[in-house]
C-alpha atoms as a PDB file:
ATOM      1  CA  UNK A   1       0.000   0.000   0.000  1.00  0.00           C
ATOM      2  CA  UNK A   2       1.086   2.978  -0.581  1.00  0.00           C
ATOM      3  CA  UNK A   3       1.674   5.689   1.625  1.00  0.00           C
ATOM      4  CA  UNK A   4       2.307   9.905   1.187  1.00  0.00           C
ATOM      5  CA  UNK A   5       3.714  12.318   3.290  1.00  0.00           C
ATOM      6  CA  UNK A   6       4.595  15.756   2.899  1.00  0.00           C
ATOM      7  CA  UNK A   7       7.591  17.163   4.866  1.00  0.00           C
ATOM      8  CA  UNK A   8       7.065  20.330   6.610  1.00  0.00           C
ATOM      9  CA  UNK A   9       9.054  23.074   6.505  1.00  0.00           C
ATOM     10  CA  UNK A  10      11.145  22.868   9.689  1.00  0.00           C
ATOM     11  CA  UNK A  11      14.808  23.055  11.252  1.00  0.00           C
ATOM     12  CA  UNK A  12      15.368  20.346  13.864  1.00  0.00           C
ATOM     13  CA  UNK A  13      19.118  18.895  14.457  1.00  0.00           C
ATOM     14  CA  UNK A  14      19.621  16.506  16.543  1.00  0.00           C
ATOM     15  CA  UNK A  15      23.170  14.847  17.175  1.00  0.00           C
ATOM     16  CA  UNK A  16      23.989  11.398  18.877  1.00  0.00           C
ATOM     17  CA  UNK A  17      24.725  13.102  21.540  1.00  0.00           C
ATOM     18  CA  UNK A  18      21.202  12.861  22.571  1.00  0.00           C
ATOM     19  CA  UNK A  19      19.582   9.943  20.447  1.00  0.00           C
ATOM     20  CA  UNK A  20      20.990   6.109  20.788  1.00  0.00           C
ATOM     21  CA  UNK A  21      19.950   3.831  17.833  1.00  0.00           C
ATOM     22  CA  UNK A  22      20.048   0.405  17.710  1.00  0.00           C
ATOM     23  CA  UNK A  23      20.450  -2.401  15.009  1.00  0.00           C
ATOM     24  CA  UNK A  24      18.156  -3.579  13.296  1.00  0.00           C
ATOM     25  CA  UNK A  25      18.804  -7.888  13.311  1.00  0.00           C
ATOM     26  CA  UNK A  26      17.039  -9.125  10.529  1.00  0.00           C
ATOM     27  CA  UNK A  27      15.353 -12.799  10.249  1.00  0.00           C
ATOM     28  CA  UNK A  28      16.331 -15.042   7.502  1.00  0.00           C
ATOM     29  CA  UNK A  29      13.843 -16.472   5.307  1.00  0.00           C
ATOM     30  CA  UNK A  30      14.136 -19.329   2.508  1.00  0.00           C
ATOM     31  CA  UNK A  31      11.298 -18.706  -0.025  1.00  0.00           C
ATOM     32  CA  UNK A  32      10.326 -20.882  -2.620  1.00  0.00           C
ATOM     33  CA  UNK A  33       8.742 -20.316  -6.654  1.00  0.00           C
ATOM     34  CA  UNK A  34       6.237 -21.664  -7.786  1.00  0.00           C
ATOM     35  CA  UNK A  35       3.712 -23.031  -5.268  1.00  0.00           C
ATOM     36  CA  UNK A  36       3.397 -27.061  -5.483  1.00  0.00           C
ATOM     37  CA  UNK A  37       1.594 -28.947  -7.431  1.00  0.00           C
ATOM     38  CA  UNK A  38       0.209 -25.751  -9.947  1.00  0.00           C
ATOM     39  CA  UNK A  39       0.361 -26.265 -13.634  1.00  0.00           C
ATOM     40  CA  UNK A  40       2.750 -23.470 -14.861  1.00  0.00           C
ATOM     41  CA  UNK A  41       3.413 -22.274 -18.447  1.00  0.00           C
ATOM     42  CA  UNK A  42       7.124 -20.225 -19.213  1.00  0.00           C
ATOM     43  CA  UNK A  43       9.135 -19.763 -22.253  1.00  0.00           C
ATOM     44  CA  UNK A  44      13.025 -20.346 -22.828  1.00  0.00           C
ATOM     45  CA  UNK A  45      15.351 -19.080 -21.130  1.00  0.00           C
ATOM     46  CA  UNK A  46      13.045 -18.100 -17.708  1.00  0.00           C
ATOM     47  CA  UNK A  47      13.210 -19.279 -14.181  1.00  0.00           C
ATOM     48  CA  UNK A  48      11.149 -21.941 -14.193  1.00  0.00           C
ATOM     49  CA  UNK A  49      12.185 -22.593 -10.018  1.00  0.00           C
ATOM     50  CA  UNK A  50      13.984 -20.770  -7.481  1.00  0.00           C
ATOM     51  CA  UNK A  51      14.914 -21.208  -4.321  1.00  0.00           C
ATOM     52  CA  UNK A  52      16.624 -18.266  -1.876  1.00  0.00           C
ATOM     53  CA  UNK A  53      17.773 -17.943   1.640  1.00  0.00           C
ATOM     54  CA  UNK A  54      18.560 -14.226   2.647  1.00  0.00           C
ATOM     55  CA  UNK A  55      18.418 -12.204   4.979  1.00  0.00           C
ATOM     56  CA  UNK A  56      14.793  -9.587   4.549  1.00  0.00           C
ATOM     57  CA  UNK A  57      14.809  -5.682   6.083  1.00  0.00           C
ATOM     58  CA  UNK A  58      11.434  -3.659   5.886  1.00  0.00           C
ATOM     59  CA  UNK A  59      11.873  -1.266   2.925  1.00  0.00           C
ATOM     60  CA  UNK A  60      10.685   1.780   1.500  1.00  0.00           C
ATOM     61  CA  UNK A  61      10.870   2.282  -2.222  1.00  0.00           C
ATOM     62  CA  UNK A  62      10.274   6.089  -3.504  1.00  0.00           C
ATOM     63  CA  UNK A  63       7.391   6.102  -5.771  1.00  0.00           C
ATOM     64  CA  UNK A  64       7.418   9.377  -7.037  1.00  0.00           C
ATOM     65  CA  UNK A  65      10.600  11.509  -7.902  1.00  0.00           C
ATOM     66  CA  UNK A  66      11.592  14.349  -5.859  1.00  0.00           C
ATOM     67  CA  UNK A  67      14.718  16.598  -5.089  1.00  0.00           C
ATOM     68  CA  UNK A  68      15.584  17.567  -1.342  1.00  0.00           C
ATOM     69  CA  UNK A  69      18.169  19.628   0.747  1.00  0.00           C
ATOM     70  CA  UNK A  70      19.553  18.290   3.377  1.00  0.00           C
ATOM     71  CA  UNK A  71      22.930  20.182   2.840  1.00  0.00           C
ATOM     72  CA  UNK A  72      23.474  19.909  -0.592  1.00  0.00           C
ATOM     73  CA  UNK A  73      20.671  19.005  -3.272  1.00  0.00           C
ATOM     74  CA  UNK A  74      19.699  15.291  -3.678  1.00  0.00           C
ATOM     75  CA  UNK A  75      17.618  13.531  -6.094  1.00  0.00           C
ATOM     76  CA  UNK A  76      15.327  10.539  -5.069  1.00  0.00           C
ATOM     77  CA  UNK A  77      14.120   9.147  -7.956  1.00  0.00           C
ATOM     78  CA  UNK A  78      11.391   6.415  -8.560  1.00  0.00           C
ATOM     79  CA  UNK A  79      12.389   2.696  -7.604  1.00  0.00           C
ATOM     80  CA  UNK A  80      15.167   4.086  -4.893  1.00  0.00           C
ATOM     81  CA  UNK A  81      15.132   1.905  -1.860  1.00  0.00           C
ATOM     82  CA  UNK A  82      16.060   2.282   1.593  1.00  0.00           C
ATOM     83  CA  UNK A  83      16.100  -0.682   3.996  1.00  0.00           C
ATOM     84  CA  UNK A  84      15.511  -0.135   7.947  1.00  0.00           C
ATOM     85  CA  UNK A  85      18.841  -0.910   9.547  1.00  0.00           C
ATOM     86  CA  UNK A  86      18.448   1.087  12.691  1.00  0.00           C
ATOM     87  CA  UNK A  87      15.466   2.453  15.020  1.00  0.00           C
ATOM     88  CA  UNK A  88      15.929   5.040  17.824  1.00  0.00           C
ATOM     89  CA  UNK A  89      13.012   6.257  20.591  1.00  0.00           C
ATOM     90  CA  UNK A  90      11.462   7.752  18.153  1.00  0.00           C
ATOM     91  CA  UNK A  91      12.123   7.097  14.441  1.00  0.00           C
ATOM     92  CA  UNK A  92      12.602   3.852  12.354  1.00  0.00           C
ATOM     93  CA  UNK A  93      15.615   4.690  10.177  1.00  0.00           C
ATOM     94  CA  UNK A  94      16.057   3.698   6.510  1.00  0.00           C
ATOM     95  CA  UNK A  95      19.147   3.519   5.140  1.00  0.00           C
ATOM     96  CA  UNK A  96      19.692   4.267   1.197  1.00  0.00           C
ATOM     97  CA  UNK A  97      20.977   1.147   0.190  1.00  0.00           C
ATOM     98  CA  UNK A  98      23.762   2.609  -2.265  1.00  0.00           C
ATOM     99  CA  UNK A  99      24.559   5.627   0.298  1.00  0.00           C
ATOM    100  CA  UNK A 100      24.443   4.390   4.306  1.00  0.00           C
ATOM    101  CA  UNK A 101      25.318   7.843   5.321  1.00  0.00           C
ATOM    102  CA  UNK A 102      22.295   9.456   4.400  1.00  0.00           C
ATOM    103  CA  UNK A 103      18.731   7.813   5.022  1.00  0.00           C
ATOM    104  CA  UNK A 104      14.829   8.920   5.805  1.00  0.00           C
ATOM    105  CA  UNK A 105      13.656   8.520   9.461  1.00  0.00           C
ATOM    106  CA  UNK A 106       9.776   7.797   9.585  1.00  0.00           C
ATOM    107  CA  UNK A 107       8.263   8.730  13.147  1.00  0.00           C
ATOM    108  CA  UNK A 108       6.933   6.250  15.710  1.00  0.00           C
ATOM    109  CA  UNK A 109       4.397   8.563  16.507  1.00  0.00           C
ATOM    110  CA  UNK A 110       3.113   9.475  12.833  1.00  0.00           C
ATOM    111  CA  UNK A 111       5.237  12.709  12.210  1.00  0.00           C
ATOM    112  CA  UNK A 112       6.184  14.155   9.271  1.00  0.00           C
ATOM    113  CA  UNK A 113       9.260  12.118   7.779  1.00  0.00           C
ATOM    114  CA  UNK A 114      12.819  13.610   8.108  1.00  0.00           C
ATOM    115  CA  UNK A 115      15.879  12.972   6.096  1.00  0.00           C
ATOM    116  CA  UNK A 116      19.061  12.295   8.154  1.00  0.00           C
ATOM    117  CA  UNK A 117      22.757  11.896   7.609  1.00  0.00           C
ATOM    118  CA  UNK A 118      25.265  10.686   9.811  1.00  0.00           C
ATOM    119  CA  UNK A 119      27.330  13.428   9.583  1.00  0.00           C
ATOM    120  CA  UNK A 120      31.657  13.422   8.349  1.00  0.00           C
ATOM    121  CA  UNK A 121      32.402  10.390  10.829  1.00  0.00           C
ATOM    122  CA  UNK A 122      29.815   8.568  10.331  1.00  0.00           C
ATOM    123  CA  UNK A 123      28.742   8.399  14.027  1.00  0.00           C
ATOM    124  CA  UNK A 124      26.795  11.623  14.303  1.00  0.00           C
ATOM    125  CA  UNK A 125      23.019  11.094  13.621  1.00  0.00           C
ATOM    126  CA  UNK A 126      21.835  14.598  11.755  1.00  0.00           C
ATOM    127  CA  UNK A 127      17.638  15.219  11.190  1.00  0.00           C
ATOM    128  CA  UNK A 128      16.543  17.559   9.252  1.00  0.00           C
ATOM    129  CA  UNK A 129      12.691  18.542   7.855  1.00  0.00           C
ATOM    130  CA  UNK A 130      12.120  19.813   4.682  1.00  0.00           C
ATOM    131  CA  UNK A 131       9.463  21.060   2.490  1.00  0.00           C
ATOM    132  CA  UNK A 132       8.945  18.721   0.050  1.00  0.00           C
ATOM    133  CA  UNK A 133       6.278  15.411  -0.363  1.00  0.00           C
ATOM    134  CA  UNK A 134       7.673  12.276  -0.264  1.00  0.00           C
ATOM    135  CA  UNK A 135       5.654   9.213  -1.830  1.00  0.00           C
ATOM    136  CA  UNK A 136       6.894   5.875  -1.250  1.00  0.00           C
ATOM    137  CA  UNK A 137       5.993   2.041  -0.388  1.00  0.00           C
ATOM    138  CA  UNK A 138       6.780   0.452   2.101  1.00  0.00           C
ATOM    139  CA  UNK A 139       8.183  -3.557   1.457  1.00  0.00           C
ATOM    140  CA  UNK A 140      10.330  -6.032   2.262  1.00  0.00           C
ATOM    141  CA  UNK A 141      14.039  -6.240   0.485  1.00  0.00           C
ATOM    142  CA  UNK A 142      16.339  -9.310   0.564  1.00  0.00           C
ATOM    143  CA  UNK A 143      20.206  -8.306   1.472  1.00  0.00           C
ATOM    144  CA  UNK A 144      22.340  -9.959  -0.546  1.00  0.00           C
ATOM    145  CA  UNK A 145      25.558 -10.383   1.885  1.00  0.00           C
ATOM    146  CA  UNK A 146      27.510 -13.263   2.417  1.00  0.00           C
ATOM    147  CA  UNK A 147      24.360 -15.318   3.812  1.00  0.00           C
ATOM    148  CA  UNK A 148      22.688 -15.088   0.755  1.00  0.00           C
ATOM    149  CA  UNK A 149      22.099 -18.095  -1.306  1.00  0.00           C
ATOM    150  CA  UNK A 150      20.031 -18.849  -4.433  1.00  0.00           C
ATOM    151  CA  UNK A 151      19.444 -21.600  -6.676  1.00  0.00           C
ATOM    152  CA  UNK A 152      17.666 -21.546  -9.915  1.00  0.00           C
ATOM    153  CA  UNK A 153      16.594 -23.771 -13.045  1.00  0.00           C
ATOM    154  CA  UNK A 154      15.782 -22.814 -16.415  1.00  0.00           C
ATOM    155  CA  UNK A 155      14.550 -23.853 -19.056  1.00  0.00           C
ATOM    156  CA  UNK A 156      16.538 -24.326 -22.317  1.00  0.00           C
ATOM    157  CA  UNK A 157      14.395 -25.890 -24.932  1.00  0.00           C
ATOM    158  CA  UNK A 158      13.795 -29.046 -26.605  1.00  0.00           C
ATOM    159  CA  UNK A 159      15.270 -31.172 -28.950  1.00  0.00           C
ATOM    160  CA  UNK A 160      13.460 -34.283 -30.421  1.00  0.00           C
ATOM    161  CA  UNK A 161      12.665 -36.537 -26.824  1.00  0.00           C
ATOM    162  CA  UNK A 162      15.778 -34.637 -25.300  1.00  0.00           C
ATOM    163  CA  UNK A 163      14.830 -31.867 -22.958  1.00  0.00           C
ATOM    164  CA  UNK A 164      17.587 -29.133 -21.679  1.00  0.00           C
ATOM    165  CA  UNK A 165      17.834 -27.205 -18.736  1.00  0.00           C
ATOM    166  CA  UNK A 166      20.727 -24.864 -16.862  1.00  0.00           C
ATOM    167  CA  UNK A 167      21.021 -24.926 -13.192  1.00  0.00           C
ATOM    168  CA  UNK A 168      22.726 -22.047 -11.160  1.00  0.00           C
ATOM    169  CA  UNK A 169      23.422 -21.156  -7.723  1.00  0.00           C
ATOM    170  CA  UNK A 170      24.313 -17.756  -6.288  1.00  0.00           C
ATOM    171  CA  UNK A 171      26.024 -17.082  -3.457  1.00  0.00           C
ATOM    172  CA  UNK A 172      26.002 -13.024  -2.151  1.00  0.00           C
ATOM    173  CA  UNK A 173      24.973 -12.222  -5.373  1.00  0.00           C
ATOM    174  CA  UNK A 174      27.242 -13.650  -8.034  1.00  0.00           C
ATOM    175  CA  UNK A 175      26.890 -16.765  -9.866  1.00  0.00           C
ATOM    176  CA  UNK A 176      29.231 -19.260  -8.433  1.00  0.00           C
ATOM    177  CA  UNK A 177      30.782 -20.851 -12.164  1.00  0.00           C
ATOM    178  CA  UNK A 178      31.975 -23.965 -10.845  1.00  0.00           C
ATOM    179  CA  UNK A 179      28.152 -24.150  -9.474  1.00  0.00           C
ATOM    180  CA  UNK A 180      26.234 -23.700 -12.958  1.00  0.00           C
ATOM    181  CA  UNK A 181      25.435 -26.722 -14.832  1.00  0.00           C
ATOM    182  CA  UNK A 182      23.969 -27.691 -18.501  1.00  0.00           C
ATOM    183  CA  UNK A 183      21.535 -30.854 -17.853  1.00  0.00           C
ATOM    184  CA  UNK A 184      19.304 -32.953 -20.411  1.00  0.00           C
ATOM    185  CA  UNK A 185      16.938 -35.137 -20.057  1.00  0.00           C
ATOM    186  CA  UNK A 186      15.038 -38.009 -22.010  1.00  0.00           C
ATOM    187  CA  UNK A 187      11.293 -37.833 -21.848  1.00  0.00           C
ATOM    188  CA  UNK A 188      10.903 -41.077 -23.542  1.00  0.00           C
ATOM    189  CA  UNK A 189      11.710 -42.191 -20.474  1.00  0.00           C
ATOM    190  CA  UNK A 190       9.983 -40.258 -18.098  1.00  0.00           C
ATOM    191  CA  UNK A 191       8.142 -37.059 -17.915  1.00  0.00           C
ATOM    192  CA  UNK A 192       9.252 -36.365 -14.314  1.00  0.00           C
ATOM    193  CA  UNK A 193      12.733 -35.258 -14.152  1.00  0.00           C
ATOM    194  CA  UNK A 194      14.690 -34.807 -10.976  1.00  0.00           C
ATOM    195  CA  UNK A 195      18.292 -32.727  -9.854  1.00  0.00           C
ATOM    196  CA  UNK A 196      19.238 -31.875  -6.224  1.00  0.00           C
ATOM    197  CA  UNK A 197      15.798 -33.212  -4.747  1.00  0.00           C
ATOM    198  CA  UNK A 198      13.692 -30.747  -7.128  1.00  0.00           C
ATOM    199  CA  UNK A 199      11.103 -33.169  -9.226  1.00  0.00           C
ATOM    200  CA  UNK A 200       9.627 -31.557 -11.988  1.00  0.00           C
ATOM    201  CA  UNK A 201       6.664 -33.245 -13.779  1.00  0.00           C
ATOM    202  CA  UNK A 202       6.920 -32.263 -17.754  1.00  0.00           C
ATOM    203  CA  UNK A 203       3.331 -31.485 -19.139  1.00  0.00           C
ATOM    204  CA  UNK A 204       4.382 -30.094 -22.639  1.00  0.00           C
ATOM    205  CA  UNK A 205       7.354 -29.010 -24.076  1.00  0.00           C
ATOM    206  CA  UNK A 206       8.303 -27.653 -27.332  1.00  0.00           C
ATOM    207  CA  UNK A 207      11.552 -25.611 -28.101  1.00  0.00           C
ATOM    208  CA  UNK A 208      10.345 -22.324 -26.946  1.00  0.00           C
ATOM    209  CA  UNK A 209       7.502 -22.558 -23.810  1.00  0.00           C
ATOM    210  CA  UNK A 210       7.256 -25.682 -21.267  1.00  0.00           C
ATOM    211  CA  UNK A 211       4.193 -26.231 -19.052  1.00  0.00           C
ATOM    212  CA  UNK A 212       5.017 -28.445 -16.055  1.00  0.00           C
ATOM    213  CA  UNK A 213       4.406 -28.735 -12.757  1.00  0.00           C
ATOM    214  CA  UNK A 214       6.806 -28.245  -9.577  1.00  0.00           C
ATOM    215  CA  UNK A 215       6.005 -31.595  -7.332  1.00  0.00           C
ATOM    216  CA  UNK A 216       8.785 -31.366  -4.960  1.00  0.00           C
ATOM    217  CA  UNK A 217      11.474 -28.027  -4.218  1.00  0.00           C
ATOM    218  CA  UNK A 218      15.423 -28.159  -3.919  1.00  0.00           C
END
């Protein structure tokens, strides 16, 4: 859902002298896709499953572009994100996910948003209000770091009774080489076709879309 602010016109500083955050310890999740046992239809070259184990922070994703001052003139534009790494008393603070020094803090107690920095040392918490609306989403983001873990199969089309697919695993967010894998398999034998404890039942295949059927995960 999506939610909009506007920022009111305001100067408040505050230093971390007077405000303590604290970390933000994220729960890791394993999600799986597709759902069992639902007939699916995908062309070459798509994910037909994936499995992935990361770590998930609440996230805010700006929905609308805008420019803001906090001490020199910034740009959020549409699709930034910001994850929620820290909370203090007050504000849940969400940290731009290409920039950690600078962030928005959204209010515990339904105040306007502020933008913050953490000043030339990076310890120094800095608020500051501004003028301008900020639209945005709030969501859920995985963090790719080094507990992050993926593993994919796609399909690769079909050749007479042969079937093809490529396997790949991801670890922090780069395919592992020694970890991807061309595989083929013989329908004449068997529509059900099986690789690290996935089973995958083949409905229809032809060299550019597959239908199947997901009846067990990695």
């Amino acid at each position: 859902m999506r939610r909009i602010y506007t920022i009111v016109l305001l100067s408040i500083i505050l230093t971390s002298c007077g405000v303590k955050k604290y970390s933000i310890i994220p729960n890791s999740e394993t999600t799986y896709s597709p759902e069992i046992n639902q007939s699916k239809t995908s062309e070459i070259g798509i994910t037909l499953v994936s499995k992935e184990t990361a770590k998930k922070y609440d996230a805010m994703v700006i929905t609308k572009e805008v420019k803001i001052k906090p001490n020199v003139v910034k740009t959020l534009k549409v699709g930034e994100t910001f994850i929620k790494t820290f909370e203090t008393e007050q504000f849940d603070l969400y940290e731009n996910i290409n920039n950690p020094n600078f962030g928005i803090a959204l209010s515990k107690n339904n105040e306007s948003p502020k933008t913050y920095s953490t000043g030339i040392t990076g310890t120094g918490l800095q608020f500051q209000n501004s003028k301008y609306t900020l639209e945005y989403k709030l969501t859920e983001r995985p963090i790719k770091d080094d507990d992050y873990y993926k593993q994919e199969f796609i399909y690769n089309g079909r050749v007479g009774n042969g079937i093809k697919f490529i396997y790949r695993e991801f670890i922090n967010d780069y395919a592992r080489p020694a970890f991807t894998q061309d595989l083929q398999y013989d329908l004449s034998e068997d529509s059900i076709i099986g690789f690290k404890g996935l089973r995958l039942e083949v409905i229809n295949a032809t060299n550019t879309k597959i239908e199947y059927k997901i009846l067990k995960h990695f």
